[in-house]
PDB file of N, CA and C in Angstrom:
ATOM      1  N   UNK A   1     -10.610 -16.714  21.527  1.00  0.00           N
ATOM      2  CA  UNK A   1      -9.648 -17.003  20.485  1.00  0.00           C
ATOM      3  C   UNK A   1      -8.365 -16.197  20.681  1.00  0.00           C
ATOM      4  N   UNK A   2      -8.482 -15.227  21.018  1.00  0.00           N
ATOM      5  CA  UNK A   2      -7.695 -14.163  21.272  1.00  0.00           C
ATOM      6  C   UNK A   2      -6.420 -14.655  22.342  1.00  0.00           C
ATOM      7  N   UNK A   3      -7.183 -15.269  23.503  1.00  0.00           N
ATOM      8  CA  UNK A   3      -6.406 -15.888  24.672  1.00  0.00           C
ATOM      9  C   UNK A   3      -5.292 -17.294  23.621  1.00  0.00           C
ATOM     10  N   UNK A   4      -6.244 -17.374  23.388  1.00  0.00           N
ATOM     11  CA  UNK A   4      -4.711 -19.010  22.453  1.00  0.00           C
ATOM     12  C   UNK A   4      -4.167 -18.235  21.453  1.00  0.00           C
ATOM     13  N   UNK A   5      -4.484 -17.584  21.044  1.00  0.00           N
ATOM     14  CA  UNK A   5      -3.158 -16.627  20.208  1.00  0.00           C
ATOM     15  C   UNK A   5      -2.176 -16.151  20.975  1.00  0.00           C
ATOM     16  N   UNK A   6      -2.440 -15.668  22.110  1.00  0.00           N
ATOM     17  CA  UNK A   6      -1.331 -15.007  23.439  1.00  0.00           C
ATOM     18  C   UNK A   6      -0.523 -16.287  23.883  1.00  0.00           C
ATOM     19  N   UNK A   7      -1.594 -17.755  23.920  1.00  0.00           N
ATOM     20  CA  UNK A   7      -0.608 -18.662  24.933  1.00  0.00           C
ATOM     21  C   UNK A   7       0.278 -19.451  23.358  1.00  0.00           C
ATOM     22  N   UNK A   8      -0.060 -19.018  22.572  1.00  0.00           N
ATOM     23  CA  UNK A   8       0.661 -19.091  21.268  1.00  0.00           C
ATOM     24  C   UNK A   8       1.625 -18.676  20.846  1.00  0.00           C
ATOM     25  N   UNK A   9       2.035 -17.522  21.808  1.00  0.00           N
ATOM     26  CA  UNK A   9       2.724 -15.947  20.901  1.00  0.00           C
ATOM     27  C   UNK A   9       3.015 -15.207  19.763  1.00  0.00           C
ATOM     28  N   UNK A  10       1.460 -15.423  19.013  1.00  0.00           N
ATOM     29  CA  UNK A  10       1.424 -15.114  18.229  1.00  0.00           C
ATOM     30  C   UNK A  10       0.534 -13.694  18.483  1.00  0.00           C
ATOM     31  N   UNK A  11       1.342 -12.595  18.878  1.00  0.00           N
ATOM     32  CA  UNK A  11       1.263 -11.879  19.478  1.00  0.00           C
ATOM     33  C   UNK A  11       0.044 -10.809  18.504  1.00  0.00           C
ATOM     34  N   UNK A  12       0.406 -10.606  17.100  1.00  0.00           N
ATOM     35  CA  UNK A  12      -0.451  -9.810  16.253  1.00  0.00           C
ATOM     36  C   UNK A  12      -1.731 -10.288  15.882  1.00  0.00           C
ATOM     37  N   UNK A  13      -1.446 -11.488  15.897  1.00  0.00           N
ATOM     38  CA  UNK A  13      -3.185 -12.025  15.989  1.00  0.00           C
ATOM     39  C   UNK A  13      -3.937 -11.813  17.371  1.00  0.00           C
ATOM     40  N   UNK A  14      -3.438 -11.773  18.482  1.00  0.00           N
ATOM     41  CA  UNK A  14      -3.622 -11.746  19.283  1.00  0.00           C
ATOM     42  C   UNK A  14      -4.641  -9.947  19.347  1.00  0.00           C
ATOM     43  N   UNK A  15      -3.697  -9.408  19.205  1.00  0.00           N
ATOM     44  CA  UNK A  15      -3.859  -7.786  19.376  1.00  0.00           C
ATOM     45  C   UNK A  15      -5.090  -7.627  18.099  1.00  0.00           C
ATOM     46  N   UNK A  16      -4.915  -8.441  17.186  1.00  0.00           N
ATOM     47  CA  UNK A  16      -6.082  -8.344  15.652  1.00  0.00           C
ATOM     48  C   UNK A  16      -7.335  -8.570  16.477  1.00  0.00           C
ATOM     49  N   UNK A  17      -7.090  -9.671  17.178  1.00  0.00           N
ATOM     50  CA  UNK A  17      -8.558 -10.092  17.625  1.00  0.00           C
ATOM     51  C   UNK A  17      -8.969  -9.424  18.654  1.00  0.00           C
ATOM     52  N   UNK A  18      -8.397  -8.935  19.565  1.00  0.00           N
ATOM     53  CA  UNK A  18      -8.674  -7.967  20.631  1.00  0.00           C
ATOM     54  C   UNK A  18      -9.164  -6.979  20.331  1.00  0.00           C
ATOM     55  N   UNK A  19      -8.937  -6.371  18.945  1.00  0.00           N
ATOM     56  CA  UNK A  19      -9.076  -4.765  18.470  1.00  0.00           C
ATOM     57  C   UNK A  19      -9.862  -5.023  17.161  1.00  0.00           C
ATOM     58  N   UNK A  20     -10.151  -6.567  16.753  1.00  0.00           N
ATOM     59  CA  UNK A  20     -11.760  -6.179  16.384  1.00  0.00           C
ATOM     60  C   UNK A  20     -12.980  -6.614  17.080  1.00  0.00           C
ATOM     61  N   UNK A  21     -12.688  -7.405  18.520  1.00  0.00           N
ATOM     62  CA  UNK A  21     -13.813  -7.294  19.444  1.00  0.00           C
ATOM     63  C   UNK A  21     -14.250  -5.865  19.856  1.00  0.00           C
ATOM     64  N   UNK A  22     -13.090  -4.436  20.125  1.00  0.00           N
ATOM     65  CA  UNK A  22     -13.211  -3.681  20.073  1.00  0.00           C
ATOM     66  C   UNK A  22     -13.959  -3.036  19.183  1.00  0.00           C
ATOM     67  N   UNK A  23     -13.831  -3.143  18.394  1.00  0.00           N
ATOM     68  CA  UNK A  23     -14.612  -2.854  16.800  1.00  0.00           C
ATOM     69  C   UNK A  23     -16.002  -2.520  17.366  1.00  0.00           C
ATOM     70  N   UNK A  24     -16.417  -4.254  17.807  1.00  0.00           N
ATOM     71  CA  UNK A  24     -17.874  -4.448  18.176  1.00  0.00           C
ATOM     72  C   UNK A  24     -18.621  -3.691  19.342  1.00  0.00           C
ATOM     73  N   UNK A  25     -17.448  -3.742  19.948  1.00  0.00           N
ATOM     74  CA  UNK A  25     -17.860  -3.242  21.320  1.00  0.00           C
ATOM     75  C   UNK A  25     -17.063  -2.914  22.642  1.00  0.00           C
ATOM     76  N   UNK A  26     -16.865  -1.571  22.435  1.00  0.00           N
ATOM     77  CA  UNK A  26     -15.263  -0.426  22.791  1.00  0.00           C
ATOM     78  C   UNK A  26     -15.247  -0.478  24.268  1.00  0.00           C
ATOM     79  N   UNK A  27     -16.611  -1.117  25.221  1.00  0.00           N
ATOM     80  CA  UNK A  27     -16.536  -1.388  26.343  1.00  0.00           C
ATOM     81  C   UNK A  27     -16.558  -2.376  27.085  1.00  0.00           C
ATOM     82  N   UNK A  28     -15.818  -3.180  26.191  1.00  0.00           N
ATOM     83  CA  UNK A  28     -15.830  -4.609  26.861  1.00  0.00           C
ATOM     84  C   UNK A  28     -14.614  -5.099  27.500  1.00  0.00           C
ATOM     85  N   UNK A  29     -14.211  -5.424  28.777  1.00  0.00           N
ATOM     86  CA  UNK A  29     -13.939  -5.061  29.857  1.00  0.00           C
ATOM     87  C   UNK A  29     -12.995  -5.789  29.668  1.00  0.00           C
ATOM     88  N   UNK A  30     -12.949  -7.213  29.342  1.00  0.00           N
ATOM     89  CA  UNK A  30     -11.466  -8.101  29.229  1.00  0.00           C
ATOM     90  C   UNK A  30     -11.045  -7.816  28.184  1.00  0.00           C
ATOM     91  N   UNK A  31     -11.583  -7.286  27.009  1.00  0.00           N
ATOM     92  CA  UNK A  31     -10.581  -6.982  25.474  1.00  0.00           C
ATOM     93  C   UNK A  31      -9.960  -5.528  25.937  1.00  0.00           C
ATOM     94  N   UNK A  32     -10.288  -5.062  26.731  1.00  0.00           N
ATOM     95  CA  UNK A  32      -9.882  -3.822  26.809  1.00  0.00           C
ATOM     96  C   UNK A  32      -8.256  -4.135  27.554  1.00  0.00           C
ATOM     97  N   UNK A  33      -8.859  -4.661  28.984  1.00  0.00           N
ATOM     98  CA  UNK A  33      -7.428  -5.272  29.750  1.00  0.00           C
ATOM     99  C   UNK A  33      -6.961  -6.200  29.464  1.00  0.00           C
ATOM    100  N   UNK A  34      -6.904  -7.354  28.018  1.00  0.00           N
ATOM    101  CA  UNK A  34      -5.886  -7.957  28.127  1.00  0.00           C
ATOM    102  C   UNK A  34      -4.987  -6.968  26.718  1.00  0.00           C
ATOM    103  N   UNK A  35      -5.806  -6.308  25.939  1.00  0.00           N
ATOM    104  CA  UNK A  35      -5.241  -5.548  24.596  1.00  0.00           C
ATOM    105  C   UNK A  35      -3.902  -4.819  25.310  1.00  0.00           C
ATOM    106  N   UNK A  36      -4.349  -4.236  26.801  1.00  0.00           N
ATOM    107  CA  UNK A  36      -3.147  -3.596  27.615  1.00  0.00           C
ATOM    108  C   UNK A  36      -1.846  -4.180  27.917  1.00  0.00           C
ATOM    109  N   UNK A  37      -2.815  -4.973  28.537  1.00  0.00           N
ATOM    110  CA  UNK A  37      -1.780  -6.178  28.941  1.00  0.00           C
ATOM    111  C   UNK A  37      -0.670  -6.812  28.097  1.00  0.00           C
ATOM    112  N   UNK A  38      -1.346  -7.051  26.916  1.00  0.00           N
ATOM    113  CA  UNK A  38      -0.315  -7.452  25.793  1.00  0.00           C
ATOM    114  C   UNK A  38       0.866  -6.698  25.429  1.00  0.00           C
ATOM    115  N   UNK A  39       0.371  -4.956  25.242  1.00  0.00           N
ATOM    116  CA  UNK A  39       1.210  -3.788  24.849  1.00  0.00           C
ATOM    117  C   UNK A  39       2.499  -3.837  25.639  1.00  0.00           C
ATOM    118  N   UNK A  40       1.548  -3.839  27.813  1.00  0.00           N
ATOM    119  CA  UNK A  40       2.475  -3.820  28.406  1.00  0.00           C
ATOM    120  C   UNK A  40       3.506  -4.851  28.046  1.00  0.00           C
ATOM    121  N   UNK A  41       3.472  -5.775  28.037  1.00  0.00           N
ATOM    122  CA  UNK A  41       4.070  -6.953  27.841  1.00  0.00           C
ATOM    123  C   UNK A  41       5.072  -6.602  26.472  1.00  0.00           C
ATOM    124  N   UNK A  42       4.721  -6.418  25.537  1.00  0.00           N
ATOM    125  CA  UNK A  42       5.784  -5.910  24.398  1.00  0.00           C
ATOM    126  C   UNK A  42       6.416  -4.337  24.472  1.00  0.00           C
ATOM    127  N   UNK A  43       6.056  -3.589  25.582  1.00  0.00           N
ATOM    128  CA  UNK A  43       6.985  -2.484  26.065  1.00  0.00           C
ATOM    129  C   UNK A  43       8.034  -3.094  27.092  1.00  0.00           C
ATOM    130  N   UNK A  44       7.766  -4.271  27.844  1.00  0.00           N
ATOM    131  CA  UNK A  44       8.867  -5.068  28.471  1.00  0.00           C
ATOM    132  C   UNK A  44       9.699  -5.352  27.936  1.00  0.00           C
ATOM    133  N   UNK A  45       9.627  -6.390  26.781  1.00  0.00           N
ATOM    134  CA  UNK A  45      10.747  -6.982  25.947  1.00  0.00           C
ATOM    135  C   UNK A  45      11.246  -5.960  25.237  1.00  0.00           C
ATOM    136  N   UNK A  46      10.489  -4.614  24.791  1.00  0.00           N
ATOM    137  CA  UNK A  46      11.824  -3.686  24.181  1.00  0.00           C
ATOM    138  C   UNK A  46      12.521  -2.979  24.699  1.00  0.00           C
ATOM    139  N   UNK A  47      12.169  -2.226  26.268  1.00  0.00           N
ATOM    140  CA  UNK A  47      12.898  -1.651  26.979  1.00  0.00           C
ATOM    141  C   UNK A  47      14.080  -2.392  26.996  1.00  0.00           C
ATOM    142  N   UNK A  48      14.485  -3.964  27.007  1.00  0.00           N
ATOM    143  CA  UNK A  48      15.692  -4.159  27.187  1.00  0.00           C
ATOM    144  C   UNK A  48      16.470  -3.767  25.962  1.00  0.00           C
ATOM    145  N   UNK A  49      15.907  -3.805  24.682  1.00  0.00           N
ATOM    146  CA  UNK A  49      16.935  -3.597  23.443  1.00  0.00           C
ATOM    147  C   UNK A  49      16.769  -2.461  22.793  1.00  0.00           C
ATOM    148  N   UNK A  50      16.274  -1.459  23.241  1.00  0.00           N
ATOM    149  CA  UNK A  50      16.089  -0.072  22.786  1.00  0.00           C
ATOM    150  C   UNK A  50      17.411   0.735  22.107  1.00  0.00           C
ATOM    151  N   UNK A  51      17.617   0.719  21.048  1.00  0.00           N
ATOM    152  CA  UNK A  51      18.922   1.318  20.970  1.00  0.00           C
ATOM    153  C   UNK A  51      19.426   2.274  19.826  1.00  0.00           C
ATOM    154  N   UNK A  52      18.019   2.477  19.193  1.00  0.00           N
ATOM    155  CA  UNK A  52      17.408   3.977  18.135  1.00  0.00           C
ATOM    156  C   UNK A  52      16.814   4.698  18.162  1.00  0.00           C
ATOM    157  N   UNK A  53      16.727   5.804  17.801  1.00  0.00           N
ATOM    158  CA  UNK A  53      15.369   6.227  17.762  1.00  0.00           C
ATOM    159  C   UNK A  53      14.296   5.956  17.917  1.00  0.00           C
ATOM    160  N   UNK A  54      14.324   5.169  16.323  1.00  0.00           N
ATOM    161  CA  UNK A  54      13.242   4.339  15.703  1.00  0.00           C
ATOM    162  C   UNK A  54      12.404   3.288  17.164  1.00  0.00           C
ATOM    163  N   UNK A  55      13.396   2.700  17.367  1.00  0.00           N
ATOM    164  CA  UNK A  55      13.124   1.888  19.100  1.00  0.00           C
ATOM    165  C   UNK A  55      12.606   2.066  20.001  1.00  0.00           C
ATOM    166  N   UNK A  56      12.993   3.707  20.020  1.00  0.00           N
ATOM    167  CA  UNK A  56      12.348   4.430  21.452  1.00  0.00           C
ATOM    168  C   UNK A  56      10.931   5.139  21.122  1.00  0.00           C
ATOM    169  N   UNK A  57      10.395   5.574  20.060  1.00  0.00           N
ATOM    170  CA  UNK A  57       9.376   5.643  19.568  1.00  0.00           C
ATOM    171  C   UNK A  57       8.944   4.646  19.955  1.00  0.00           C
ATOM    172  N   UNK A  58       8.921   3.442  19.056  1.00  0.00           N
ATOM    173  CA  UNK A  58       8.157   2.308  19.239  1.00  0.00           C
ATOM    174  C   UNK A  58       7.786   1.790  20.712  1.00  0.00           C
ATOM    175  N   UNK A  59       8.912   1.816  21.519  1.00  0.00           N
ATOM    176  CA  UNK A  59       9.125   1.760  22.966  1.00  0.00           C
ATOM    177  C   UNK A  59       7.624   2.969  23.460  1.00  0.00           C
ATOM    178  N   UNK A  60       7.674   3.985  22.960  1.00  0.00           N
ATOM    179  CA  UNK A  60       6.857   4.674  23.512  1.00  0.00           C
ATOM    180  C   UNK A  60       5.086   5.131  23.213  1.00  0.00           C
ATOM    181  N   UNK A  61       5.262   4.627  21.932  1.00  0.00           N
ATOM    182  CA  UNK A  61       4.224   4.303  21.438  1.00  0.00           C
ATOM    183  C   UNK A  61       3.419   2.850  22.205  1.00  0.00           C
ATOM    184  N   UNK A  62       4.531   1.697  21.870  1.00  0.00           N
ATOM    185  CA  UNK A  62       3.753   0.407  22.897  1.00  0.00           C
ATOM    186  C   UNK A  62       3.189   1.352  24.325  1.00  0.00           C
ATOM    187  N   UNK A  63       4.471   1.885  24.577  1.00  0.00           N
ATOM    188  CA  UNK A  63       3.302   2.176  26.525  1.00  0.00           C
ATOM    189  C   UNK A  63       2.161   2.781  26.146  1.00  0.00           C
ATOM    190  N   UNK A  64       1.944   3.777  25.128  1.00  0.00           N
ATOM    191  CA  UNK A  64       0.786   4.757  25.011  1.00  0.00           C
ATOM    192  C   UNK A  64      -0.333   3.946  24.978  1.00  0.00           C
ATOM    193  N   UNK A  65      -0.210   2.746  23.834  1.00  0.00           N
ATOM    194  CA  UNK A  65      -1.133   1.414  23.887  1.00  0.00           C
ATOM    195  C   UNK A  65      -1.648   0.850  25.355  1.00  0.00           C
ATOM    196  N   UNK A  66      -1.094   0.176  26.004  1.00  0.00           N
ATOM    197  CA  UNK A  66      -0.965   0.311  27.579  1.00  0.00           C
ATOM    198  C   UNK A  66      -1.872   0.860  27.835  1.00  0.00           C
ATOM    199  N   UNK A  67      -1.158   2.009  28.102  1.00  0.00           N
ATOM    200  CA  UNK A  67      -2.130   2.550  28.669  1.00  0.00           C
ATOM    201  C   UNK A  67      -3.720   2.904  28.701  1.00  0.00           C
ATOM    202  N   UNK A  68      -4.086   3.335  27.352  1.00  0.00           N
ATOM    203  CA  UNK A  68      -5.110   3.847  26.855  1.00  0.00           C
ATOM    204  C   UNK A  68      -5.817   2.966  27.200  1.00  0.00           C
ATOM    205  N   UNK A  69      -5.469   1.455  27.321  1.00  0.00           N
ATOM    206  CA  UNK A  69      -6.271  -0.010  27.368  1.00  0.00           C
ATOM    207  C   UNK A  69      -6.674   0.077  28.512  1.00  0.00           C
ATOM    208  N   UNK A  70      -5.613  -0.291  29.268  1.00  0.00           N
ATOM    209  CA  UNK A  70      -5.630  -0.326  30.675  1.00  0.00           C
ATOM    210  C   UNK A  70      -6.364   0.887  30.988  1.00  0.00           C
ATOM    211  N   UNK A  71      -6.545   1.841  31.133  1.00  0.00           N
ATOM    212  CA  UNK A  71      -7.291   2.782  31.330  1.00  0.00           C
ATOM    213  C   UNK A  71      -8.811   2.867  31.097  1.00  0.00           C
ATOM    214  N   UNK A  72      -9.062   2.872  29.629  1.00  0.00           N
ATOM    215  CA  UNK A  72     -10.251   2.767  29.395  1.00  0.00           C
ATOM    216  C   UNK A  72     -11.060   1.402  30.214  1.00  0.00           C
ATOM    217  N   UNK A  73     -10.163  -0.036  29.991  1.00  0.00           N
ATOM    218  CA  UNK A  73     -10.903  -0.834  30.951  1.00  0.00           C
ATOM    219  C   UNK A  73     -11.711  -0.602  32.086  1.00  0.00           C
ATOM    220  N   UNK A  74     -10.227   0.814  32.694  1.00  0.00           N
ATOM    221  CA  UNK A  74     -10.729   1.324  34.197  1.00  0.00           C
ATOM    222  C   UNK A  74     -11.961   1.525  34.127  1.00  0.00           C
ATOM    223  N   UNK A  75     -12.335   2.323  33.099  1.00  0.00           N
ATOM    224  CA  UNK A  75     -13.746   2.944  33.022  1.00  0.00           C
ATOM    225  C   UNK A  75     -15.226   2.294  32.799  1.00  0.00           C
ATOM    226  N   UNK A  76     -14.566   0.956  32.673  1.00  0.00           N
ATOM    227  CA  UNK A  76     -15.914   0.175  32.584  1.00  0.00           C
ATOM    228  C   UNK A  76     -16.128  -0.744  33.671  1.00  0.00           C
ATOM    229  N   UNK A  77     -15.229  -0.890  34.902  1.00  0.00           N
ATOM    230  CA  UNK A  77     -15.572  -1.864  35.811  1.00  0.00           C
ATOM    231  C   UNK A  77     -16.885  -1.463  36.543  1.00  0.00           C
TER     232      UNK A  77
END
């Protein structure tokens, strides 16, 4: 469900459903890497319009998301 919310761009449902499969079960290997994937993907589109504070937080917060995803995935292949 999660995947047609993304080819949707309905990006927060997307991340809702990813992060309550997480809920269920914190090692599951594609919610982990696409939850990343997504973050990465919305640290793309703001790096271009970054232009507050407020922005660059957010900017840096999305990568932290990223990462943690992408990472933890690492840990379950």
């Amino acid at each position: 469900m999660a995947g047609l919310y993304d080819k949707t761009r309905d990006q927060e449902k997307a991340i809702s459903t990813y992060t309550d499969c997480l809920s269920l079960n914190t090692s599951h290997k594609k919610a982990n890497y696409n939850l990343g994937v997504l973050y990465h993907n919305n640290a793309a589109k703001l790096k271009g319009i970054v232009t507050t504070p407020a922005d660059k937080n957010s900017l840096k917060e999305t990568l932290t998301n990223a990462e943690f995803y992408l990472k933890k995935q690492r840990t379950y292949i």
